[in-house]
Every structure is written in structure tokens, then in C-alpha cells.
PDB file of N, CA and C in Angstrom:
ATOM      1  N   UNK A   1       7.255 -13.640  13.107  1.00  0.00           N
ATOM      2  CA  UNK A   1       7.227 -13.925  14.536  1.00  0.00           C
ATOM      3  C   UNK A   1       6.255 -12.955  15.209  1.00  0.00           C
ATOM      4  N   UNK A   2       5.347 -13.341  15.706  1.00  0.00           N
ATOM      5  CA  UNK A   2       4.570 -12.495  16.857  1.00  0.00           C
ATOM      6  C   UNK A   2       4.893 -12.469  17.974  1.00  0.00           C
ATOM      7  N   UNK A   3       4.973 -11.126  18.631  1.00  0.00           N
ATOM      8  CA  UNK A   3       5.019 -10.494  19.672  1.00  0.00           C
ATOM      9  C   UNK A   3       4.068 -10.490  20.542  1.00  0.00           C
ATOM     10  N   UNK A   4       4.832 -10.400  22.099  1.00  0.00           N
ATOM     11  CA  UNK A   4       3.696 -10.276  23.040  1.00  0.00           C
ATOM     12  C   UNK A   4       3.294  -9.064  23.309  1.00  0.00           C
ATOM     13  N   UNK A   5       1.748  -8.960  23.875  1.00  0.00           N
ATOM     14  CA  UNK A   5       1.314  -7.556  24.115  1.00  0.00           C
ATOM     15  C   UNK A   5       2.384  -6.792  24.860  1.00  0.00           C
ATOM     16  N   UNK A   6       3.356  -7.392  25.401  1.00  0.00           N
ATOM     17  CA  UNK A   6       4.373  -6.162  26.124  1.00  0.00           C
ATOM     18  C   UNK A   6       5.426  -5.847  25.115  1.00  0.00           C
ATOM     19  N   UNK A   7       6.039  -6.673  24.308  1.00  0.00           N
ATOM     20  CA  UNK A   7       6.626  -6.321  23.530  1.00  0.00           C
ATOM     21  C   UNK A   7       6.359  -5.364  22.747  1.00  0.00           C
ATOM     22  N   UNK A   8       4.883  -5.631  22.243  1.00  0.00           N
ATOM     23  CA  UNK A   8       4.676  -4.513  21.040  1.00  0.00           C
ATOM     24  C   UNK A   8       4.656  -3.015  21.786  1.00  0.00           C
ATOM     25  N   UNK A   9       3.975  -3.004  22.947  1.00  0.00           N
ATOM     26  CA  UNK A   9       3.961  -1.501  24.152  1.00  0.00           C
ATOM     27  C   UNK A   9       5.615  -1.552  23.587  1.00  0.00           C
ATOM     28  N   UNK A  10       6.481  -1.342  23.887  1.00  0.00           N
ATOM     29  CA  UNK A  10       7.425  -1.226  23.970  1.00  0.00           C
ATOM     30  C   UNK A  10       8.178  -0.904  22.630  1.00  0.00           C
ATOM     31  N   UNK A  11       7.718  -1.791  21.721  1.00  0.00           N
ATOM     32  CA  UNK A  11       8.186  -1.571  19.634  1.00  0.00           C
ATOM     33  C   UNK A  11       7.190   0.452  19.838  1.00  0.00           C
ATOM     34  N   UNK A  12       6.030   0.020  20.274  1.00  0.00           N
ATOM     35  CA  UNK A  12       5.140   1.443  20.257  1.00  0.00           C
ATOM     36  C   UNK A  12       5.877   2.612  21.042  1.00  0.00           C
ATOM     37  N   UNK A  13       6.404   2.382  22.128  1.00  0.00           N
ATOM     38  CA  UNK A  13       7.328   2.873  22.751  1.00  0.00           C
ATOM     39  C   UNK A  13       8.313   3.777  22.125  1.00  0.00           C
ATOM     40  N   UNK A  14       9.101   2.725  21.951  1.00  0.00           N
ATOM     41  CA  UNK A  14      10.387   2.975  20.844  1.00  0.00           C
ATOM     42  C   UNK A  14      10.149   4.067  20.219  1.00  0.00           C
ATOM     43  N   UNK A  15       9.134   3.427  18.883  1.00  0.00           N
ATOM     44  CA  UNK A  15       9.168   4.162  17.826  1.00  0.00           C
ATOM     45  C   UNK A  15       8.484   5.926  18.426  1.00  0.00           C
ATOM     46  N   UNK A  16       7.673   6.294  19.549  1.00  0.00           N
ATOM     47  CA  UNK A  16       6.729   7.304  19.804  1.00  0.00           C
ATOM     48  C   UNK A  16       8.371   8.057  20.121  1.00  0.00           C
ATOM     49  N   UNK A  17       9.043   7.520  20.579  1.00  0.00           N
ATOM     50  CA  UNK A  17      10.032   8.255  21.530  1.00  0.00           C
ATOM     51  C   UNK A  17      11.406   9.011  20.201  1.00  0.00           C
ATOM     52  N   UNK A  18      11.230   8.105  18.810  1.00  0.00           N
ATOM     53  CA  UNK A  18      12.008   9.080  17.906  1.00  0.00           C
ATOM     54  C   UNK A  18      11.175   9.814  17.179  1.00  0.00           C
ATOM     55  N   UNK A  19      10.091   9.497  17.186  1.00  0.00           N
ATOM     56  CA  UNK A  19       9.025  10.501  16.715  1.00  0.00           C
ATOM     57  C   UNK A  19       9.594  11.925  17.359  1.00  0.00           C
ATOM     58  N   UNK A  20       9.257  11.745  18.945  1.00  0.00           N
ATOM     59  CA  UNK A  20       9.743  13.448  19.899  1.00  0.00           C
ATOM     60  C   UNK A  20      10.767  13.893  19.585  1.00  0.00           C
ATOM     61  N   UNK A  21      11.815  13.037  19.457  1.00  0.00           N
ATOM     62  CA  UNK A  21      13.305  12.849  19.226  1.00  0.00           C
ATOM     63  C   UNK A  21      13.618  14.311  18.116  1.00  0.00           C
ATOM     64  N   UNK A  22      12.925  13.816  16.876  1.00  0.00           N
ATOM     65  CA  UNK A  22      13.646  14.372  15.842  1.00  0.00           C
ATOM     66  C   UNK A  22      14.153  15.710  15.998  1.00  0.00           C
ATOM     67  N   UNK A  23      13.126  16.792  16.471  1.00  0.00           N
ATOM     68  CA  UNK A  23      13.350  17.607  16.380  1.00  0.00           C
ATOM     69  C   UNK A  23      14.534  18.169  17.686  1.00  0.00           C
ATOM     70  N   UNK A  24      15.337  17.590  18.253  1.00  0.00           N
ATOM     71  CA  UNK A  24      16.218  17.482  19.770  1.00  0.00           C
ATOM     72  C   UNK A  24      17.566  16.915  18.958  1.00  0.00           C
ATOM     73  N   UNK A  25      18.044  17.507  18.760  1.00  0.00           N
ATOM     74  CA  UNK A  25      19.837  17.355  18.488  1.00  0.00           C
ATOM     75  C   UNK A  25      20.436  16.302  19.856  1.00  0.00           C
ATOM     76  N   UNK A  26      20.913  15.467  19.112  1.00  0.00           N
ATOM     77  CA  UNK A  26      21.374  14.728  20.257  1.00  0.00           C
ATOM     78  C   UNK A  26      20.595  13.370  20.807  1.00  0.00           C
ATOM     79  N   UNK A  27      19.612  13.577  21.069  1.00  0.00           N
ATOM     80  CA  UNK A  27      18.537  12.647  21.314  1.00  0.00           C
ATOM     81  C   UNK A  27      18.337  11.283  20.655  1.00  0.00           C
ATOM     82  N   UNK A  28      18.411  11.166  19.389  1.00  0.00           N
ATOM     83  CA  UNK A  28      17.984   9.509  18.711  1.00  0.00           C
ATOM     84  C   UNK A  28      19.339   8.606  19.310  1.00  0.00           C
ATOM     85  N   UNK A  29      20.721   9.143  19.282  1.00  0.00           N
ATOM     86  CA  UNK A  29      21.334   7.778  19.723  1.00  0.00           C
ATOM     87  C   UNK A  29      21.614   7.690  20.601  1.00  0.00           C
ATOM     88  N   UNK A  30      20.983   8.644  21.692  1.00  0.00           N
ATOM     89  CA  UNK A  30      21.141   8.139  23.194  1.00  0.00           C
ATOM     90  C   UNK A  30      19.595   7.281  23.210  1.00  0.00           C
ATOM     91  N   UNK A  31      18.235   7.759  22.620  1.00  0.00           N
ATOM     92  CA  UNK A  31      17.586   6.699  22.476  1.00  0.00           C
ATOM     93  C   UNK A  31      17.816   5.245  22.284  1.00  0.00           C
ATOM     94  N   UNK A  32      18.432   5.544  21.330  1.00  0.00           N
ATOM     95  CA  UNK A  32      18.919   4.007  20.340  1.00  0.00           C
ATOM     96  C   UNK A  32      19.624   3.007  21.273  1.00  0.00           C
ATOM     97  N   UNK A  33      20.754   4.278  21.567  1.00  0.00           N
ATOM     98  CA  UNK A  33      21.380   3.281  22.738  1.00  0.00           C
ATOM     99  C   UNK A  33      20.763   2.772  24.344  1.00  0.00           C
ATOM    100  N   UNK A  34      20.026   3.560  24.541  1.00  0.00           N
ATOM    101  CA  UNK A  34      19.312   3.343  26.042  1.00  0.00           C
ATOM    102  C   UNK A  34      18.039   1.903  25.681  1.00  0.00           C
ATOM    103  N   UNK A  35      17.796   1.773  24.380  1.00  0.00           N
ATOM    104  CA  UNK A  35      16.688   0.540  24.154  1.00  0.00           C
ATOM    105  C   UNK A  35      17.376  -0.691  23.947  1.00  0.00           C
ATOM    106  N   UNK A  36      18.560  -0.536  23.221  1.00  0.00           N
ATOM    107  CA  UNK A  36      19.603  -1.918  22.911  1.00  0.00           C
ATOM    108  C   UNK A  36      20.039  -1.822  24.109  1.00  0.00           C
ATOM    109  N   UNK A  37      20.255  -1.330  25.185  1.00  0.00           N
ATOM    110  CA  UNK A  37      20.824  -2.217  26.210  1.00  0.00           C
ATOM    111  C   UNK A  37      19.829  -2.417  27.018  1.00  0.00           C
ATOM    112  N   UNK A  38      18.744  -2.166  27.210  1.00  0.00           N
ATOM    113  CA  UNK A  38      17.447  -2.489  27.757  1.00  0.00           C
ATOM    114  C   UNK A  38      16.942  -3.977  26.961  1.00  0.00           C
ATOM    115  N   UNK A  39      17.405  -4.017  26.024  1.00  0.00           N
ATOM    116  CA  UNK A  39      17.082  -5.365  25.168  1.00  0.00           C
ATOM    117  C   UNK A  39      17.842  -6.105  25.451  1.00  0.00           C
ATOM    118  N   UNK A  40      18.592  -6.224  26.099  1.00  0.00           N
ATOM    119  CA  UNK A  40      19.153  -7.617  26.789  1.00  0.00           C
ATOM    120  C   UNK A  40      18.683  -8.174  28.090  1.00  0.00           C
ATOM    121  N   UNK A  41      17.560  -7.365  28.771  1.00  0.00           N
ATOM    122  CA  UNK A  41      17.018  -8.093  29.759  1.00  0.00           C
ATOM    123  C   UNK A  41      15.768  -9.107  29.238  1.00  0.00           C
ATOM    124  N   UNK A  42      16.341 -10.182  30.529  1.00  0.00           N
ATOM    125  CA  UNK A  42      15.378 -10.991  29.634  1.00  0.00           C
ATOM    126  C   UNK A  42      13.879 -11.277  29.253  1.00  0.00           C
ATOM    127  N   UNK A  43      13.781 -11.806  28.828  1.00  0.00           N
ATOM    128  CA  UNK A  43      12.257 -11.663  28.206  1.00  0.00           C
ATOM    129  C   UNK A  43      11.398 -12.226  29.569  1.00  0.00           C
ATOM    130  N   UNK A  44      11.862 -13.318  30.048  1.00  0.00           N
ATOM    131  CA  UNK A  44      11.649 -13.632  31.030  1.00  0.00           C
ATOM    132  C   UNK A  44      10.901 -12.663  32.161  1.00  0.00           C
ATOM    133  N   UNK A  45      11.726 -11.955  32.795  1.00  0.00           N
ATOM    134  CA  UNK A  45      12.089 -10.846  33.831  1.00  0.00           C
ATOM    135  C   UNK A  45      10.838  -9.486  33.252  1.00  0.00           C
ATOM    136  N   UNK A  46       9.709  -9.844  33.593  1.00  0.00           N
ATOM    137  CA  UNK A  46       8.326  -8.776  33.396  1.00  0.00           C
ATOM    138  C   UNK A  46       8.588  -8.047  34.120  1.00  0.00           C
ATOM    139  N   UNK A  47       8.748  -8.021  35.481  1.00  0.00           N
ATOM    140  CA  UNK A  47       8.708  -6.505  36.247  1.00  0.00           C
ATOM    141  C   UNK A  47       9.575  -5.812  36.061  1.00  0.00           C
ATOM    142  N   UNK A  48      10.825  -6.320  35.594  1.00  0.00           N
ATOM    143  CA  UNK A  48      11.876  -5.477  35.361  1.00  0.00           C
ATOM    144  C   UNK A  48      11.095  -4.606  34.080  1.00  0.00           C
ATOM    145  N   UNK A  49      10.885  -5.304  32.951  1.00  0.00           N
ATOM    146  CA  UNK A  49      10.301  -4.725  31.651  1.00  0.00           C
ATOM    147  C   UNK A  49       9.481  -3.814  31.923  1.00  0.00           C
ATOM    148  N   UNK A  50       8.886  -4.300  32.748  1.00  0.00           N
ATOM    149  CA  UNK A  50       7.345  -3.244  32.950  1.00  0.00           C
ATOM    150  C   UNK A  50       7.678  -1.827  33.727  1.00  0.00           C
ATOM    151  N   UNK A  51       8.590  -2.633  34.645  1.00  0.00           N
ATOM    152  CA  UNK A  51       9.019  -0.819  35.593  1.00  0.00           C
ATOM    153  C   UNK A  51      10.044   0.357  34.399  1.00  0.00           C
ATOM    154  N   UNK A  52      10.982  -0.238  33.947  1.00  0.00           N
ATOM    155  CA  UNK A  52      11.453   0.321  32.252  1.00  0.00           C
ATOM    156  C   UNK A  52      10.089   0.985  31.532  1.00  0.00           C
ATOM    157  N   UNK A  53       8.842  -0.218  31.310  1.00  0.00           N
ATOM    158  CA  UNK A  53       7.895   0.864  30.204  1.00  0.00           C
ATOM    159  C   UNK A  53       7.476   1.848  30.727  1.00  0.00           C
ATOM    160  N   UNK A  54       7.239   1.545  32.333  1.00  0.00           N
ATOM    161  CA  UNK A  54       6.248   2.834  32.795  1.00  0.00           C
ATOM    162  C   UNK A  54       7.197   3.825  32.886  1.00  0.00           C
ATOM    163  N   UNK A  55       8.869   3.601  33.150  1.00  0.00           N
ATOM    164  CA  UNK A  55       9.611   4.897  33.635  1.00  0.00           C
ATOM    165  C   UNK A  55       9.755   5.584  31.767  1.00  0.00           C
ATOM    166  N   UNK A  56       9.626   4.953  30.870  1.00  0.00           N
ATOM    167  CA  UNK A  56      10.179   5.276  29.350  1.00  0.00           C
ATOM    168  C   UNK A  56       8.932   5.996  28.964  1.00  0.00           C
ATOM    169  N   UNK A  57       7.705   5.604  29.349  1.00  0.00           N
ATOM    170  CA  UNK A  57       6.385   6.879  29.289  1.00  0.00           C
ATOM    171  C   UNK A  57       6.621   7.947  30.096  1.00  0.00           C
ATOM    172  N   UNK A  58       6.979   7.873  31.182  1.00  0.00           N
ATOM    173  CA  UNK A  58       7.447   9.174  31.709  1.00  0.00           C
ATOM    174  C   UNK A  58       8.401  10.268  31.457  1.00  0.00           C
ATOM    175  N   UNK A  59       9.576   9.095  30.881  1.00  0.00           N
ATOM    176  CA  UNK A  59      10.605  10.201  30.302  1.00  0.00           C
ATOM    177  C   UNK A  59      10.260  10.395  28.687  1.00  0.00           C
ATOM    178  N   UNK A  60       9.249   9.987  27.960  1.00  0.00           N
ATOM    179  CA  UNK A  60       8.736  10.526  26.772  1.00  0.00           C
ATOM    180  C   UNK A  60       7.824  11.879  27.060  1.00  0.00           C
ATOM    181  N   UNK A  61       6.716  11.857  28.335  1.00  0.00           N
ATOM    182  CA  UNK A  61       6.187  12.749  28.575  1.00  0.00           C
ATOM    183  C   UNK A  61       7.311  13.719  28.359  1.00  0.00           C
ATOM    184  N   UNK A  62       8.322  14.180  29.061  1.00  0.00           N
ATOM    185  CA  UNK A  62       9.385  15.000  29.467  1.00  0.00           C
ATOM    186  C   UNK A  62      10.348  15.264  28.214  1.00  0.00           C
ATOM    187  N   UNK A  63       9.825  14.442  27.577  1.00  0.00           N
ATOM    188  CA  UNK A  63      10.900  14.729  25.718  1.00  0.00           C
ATOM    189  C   UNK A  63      10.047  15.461  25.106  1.00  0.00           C
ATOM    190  N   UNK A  64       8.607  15.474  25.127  1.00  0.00           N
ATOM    191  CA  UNK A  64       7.761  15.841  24.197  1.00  0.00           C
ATOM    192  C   UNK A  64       7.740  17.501  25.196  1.00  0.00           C
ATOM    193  N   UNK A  65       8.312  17.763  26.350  1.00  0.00           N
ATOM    194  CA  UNK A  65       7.733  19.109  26.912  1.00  0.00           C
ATOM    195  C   UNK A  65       8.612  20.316  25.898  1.00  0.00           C
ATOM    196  N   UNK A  66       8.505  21.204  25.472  1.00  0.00           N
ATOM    197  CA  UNK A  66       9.514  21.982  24.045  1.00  0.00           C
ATOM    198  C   UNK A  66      10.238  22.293  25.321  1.00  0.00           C
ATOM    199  N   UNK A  67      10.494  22.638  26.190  1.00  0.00           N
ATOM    200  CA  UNK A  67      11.326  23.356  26.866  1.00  0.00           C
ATOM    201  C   UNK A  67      12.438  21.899  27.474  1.00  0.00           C
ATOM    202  N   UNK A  68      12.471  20.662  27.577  1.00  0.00           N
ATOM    203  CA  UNK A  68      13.302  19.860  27.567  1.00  0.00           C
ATOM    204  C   UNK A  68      14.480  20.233  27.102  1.00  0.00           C
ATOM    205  N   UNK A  69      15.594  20.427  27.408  1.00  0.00           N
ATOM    206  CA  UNK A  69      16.616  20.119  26.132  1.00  0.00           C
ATOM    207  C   UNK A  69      17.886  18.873  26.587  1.00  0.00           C
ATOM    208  N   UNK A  70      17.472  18.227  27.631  1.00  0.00           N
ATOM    209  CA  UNK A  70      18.520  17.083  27.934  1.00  0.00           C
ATOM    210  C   UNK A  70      17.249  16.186  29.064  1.00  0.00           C
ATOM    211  N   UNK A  71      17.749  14.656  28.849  1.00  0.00           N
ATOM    212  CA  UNK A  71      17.398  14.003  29.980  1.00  0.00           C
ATOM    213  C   UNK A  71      18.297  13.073  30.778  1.00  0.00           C
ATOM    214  N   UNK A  72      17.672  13.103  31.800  1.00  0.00           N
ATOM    215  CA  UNK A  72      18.908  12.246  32.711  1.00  0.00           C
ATOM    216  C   UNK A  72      18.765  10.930  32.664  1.00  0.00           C
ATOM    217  N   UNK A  73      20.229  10.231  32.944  1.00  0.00           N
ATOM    218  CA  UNK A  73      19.937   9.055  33.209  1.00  0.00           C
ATOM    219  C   UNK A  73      20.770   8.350  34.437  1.00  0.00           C
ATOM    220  N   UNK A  74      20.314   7.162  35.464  1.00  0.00           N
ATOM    221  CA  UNK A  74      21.085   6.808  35.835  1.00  0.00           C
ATOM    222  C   UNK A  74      22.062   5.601  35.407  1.00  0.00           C
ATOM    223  N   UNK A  75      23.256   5.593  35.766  1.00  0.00           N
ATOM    224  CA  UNK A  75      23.598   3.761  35.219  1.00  0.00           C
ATOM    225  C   UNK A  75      24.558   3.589  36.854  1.00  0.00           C
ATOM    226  N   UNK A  76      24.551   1.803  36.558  1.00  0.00           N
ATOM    227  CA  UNK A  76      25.456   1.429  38.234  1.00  0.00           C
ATOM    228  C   UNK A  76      27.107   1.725  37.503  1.00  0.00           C
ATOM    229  N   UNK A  77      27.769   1.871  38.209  1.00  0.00           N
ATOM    230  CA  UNK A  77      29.495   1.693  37.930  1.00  0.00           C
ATOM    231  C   UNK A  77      29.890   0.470  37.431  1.00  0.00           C
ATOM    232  N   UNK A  78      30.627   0.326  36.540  1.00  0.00           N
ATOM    233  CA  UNK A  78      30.981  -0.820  36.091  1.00  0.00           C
ATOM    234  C   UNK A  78      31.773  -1.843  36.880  1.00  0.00           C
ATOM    235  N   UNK A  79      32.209  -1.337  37.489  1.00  0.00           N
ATOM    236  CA  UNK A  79      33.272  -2.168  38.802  1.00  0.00           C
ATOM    237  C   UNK A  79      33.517  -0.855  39.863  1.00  0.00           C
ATOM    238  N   UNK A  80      32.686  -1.190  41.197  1.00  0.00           N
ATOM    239  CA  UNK A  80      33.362  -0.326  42.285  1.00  0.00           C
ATOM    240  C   UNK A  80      34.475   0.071  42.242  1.00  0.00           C
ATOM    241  N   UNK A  81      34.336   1.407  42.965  1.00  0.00           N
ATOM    242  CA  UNK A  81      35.334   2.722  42.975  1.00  0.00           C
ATOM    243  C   UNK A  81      36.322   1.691  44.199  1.00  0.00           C
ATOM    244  N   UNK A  82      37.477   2.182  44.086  1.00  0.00           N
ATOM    245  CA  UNK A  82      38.754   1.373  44.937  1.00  0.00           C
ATOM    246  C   UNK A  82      38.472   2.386  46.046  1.00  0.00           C
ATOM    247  N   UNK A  83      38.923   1.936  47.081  1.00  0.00           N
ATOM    248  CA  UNK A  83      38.378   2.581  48.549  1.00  0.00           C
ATOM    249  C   UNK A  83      40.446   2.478  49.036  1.00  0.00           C
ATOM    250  N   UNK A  84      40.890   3.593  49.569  1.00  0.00           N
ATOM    251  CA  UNK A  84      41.510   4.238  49.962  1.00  0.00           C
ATOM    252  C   UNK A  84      42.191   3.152  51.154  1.00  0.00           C
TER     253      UNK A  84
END
């Protein structure tokens, strides 16, 4: 099966980002896990993909700095907080 040029950015992605990884305790399966759930948006949905590649080059810049030793992430709540 061939891939589209965004896909493969993204396989290139991936793989650059356990490259930095290795040497960071901790790091490959929050990778692992932050790309499988990014892989359920759909293929469809480009800007979503694209704003993900450009923010996943940025937070690779920031993996590869030696003085890194954690990165942040945000996620939404799974079901709103109950209000009082």
C-alpha cells in the first residue's frame, strides 16, 4: 500500500522521534501512545493532521534539547467536571 506524502512526514516523524527517545527513560511509550491515538483521526481531516505534524516537529526539537527531561501534554477531560 502506498502512502501519501503526509503520511510518510509523519511514518518519518514517528520513527525521528524514537530515535531522540532512546536515550530518555520514559519517553518511547508515551511516544507510542501519543501517535496511536493521533491515528485515529481521520485521514480525511488534513488540518487537523498537519497542525499535529507541525506541533510533533516542535516537540521533537525540545526532545532532542539534552537538558529536556519531560514533555508536556495537553488532553480535553473525558466527561466534564460536575459543577456544584
Amino acid at each position: 500500500m502506498r502512502h501519501s506524502k503526509l503520511q510518510q512526514q509523519v511514518l518519518v516523524l514517528y520513527r525521528q522521534f524514537l530515535r531522540a527517545a532512546q536515550n530518555k527513560p520514559g519517553f518511547v511509550p508515551r511516544i507510542r501512545d501519543e501517535f496511536r491515538e493521533n491515528a485515529r483521526i481521520k485521514k480525511t481531516d488534513v488540518m487537523h493532521i498537519e497542525y499535529l505534524y507541525r506541533r510533533g516537529q516542535r516537540q521533537l526539537e525540545q526532545l532532542r534539547d539534552a537538558n529536556t527531561k519531560q514533555l508536556g501534554s495537553f488532553s480535553k477531560p473525558e466527561r466534564p467536571a460536575e459543577t456544584l
